[in-house]
C-alpha atoms as a PDB file:
ATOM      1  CA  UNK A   1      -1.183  40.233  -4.302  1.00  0.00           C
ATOM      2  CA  UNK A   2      -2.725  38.655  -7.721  1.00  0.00           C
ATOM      3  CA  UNK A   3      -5.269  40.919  -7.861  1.00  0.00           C
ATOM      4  CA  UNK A   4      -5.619  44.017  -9.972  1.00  0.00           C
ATOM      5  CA  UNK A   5      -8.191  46.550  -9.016  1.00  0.00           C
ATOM      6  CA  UNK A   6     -11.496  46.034 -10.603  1.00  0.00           C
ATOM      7  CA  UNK A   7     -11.742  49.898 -11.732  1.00  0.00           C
ATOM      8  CA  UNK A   8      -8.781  50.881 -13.267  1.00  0.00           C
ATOM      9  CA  UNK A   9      -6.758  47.614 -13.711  1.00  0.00           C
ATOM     10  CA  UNK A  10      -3.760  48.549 -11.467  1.00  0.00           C
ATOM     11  CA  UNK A  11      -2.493  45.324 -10.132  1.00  0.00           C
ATOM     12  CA  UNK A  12      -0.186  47.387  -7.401  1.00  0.00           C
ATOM     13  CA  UNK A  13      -3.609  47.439  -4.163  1.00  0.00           C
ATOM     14  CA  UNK A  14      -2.292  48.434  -1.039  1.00  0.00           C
ATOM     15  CA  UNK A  15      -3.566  46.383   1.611  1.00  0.00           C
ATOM     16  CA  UNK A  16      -4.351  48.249   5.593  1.00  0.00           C
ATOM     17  CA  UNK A  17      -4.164  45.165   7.726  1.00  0.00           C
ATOM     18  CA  UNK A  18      -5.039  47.033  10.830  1.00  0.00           C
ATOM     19  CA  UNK A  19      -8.165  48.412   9.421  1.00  0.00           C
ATOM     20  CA  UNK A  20      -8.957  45.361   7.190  1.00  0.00           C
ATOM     21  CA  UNK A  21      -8.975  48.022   4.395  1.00  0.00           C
ATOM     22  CA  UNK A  22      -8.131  47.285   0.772  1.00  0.00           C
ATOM     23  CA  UNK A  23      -7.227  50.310  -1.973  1.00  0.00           C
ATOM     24  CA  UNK A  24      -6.002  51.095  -4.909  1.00  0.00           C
ATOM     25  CA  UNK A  25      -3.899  54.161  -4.507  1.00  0.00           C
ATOM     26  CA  UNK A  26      -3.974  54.924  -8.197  1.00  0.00           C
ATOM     27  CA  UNK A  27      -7.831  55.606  -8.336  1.00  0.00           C
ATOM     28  CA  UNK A  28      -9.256  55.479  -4.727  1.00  0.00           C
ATOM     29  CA  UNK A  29     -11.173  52.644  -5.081  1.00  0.00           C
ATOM     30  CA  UNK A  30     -10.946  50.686  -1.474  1.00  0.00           C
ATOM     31  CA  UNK A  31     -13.179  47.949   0.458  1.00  0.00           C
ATOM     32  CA  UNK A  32     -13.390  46.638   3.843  1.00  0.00           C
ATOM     33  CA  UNK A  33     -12.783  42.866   4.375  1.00  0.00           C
ATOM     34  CA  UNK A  34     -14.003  40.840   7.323  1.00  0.00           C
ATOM     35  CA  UNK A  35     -11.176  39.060   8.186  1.00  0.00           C
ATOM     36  CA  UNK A  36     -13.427  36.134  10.199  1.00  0.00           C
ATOM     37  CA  UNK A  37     -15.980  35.815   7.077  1.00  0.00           C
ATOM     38  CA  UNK A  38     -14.539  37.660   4.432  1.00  0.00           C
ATOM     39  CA  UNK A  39     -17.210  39.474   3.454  1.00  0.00           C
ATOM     40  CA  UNK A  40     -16.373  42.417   1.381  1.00  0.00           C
ATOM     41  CA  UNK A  41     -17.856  45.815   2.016  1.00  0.00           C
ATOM     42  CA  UNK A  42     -17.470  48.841  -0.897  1.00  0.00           C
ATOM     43  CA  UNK A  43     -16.184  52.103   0.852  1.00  0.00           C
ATOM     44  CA  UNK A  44     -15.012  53.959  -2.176  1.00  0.00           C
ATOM     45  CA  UNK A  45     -16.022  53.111  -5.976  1.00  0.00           C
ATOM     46  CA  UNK A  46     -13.411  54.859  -6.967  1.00  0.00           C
ATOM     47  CA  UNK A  47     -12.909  55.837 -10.886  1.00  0.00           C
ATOM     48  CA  UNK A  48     -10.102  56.251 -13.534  1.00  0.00           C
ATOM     49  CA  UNK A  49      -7.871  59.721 -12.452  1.00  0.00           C
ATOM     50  CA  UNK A  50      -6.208  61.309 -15.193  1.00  0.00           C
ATOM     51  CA  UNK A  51      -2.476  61.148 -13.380  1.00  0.00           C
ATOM     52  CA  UNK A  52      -3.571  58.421 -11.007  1.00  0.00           C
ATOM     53  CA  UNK A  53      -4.059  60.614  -8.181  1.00  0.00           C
ATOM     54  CA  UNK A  54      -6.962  60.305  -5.918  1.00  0.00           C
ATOM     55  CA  UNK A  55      -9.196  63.893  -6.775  1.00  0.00           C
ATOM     56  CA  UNK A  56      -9.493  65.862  -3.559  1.00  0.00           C
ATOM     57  CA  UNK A  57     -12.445  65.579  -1.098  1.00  0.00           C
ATOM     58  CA  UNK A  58     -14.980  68.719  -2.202  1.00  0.00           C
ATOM     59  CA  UNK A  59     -14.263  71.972  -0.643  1.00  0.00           C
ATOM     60  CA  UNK A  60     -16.940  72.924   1.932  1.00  0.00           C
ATOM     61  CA  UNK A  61     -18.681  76.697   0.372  1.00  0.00           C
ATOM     62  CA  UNK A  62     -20.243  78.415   3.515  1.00  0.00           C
ATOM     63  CA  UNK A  63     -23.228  80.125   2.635  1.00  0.00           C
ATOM     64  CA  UNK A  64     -23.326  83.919   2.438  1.00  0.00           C
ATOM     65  CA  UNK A  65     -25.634  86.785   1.671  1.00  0.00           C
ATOM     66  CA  UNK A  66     -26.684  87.330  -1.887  1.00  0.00           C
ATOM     67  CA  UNK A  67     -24.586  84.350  -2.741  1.00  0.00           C
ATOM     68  CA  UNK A  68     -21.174  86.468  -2.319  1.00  0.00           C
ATOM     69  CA  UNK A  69     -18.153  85.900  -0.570  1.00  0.00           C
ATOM     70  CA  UNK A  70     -18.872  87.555   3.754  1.00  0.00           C
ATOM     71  CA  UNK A  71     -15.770  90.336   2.692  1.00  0.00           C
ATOM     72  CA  UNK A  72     -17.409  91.204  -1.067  1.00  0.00           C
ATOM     73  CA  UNK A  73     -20.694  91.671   1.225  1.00  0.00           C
ATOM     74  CA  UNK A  74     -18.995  93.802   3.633  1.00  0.00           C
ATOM     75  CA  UNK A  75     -17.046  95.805   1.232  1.00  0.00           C
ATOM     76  CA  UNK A  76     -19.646  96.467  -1.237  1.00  0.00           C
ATOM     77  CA  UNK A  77     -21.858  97.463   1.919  1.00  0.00           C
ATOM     78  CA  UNK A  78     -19.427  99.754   3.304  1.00  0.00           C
ATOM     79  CA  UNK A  79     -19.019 101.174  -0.306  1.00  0.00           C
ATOM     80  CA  UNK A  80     -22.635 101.766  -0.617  1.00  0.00           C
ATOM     81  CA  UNK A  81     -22.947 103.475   2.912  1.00  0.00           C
ATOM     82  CA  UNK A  82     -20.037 105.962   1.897  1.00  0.00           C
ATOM     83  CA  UNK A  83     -21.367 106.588  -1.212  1.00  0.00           C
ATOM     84  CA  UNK A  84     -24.940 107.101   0.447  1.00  0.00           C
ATOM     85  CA  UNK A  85     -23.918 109.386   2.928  1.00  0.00           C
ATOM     86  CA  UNK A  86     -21.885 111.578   0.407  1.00  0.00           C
ATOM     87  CA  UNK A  87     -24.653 111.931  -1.905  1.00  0.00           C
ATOM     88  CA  UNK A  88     -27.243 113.019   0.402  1.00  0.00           C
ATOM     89  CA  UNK A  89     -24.731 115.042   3.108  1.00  0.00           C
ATOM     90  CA  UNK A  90     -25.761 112.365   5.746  1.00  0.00           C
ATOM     91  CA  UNK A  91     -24.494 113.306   9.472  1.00  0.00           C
ATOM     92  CA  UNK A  92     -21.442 110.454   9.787  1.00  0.00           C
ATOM     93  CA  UNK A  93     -23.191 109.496  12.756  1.00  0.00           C
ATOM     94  CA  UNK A  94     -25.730 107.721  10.027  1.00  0.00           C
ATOM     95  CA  UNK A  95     -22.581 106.180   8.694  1.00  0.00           C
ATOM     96  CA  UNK A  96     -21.178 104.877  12.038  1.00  0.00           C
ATOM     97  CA  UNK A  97     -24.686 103.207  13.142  1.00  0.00           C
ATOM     98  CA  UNK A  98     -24.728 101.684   9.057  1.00  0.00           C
ATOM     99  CA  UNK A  99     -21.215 100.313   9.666  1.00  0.00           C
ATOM    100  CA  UNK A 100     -21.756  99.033  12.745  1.00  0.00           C
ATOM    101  CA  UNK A 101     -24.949  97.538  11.873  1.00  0.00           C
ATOM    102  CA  UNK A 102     -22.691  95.881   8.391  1.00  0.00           C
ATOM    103  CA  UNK A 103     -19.996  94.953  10.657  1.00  0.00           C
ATOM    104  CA  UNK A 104     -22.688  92.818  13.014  1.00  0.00           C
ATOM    105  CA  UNK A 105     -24.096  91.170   9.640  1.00  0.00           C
ATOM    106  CA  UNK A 106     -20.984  90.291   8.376  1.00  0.00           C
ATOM    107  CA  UNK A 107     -19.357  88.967  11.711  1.00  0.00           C
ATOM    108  CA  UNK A 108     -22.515  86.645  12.141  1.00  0.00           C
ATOM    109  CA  UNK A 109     -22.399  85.489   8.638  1.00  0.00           C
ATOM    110  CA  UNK A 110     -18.146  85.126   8.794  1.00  0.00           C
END
């Protein structure tokens, strides 16, 4: 192919011809050709990559309470209900309702 990728110059594009799929495997930057009108469609702009490797897809962050991690929640809750039920001499049956009620919270948010 005589054609170097408009992004970073490589003239090395791979070409899918099952998918009709164009890319650059040095930045990412791909299109979709219609083979019957050869219309071009942009799927990835792509970009320079220092290295030429294509950057990883974000990593999904679930949510979770207080913006910490579900096990810092739970561990820093459990923490707090021992500390709270040492301090004031609480029955443990306090503490096993408290944990249980932590261990709910934490399995829902998990």
């Amino acid at each position: 192919m005589d054609i170097a990728c408009p992004q970073c110059g490589n003239p090395n594009l791979q070409v899918d011809e099952a998918n009709s799929v164009v890319y650059c495997p040095k930045c990412g930057f791909s299109v979709k050709v219609d083979p019957q009108t050869g219309n071009v469609t942009p799927i990835s702009q792509g970009g320079p990559q220092p290295g030429g490797n294509l950057a990883p897809p974000p990593a999904y962050k679930k949510p979770g309470i207080f913006g910490m991690d579900p096990l810092t929640f739970f561990m820093l809750g459990l923490s707090l209900l021992l500390l709270v039920t040492f301090l004031y001499n609480l029955d443990l049956t306090i503490l096993g309702v408290g944990v249980a009620v932590l261990a709910l919270v934490y399995w829902k948010i998990r």
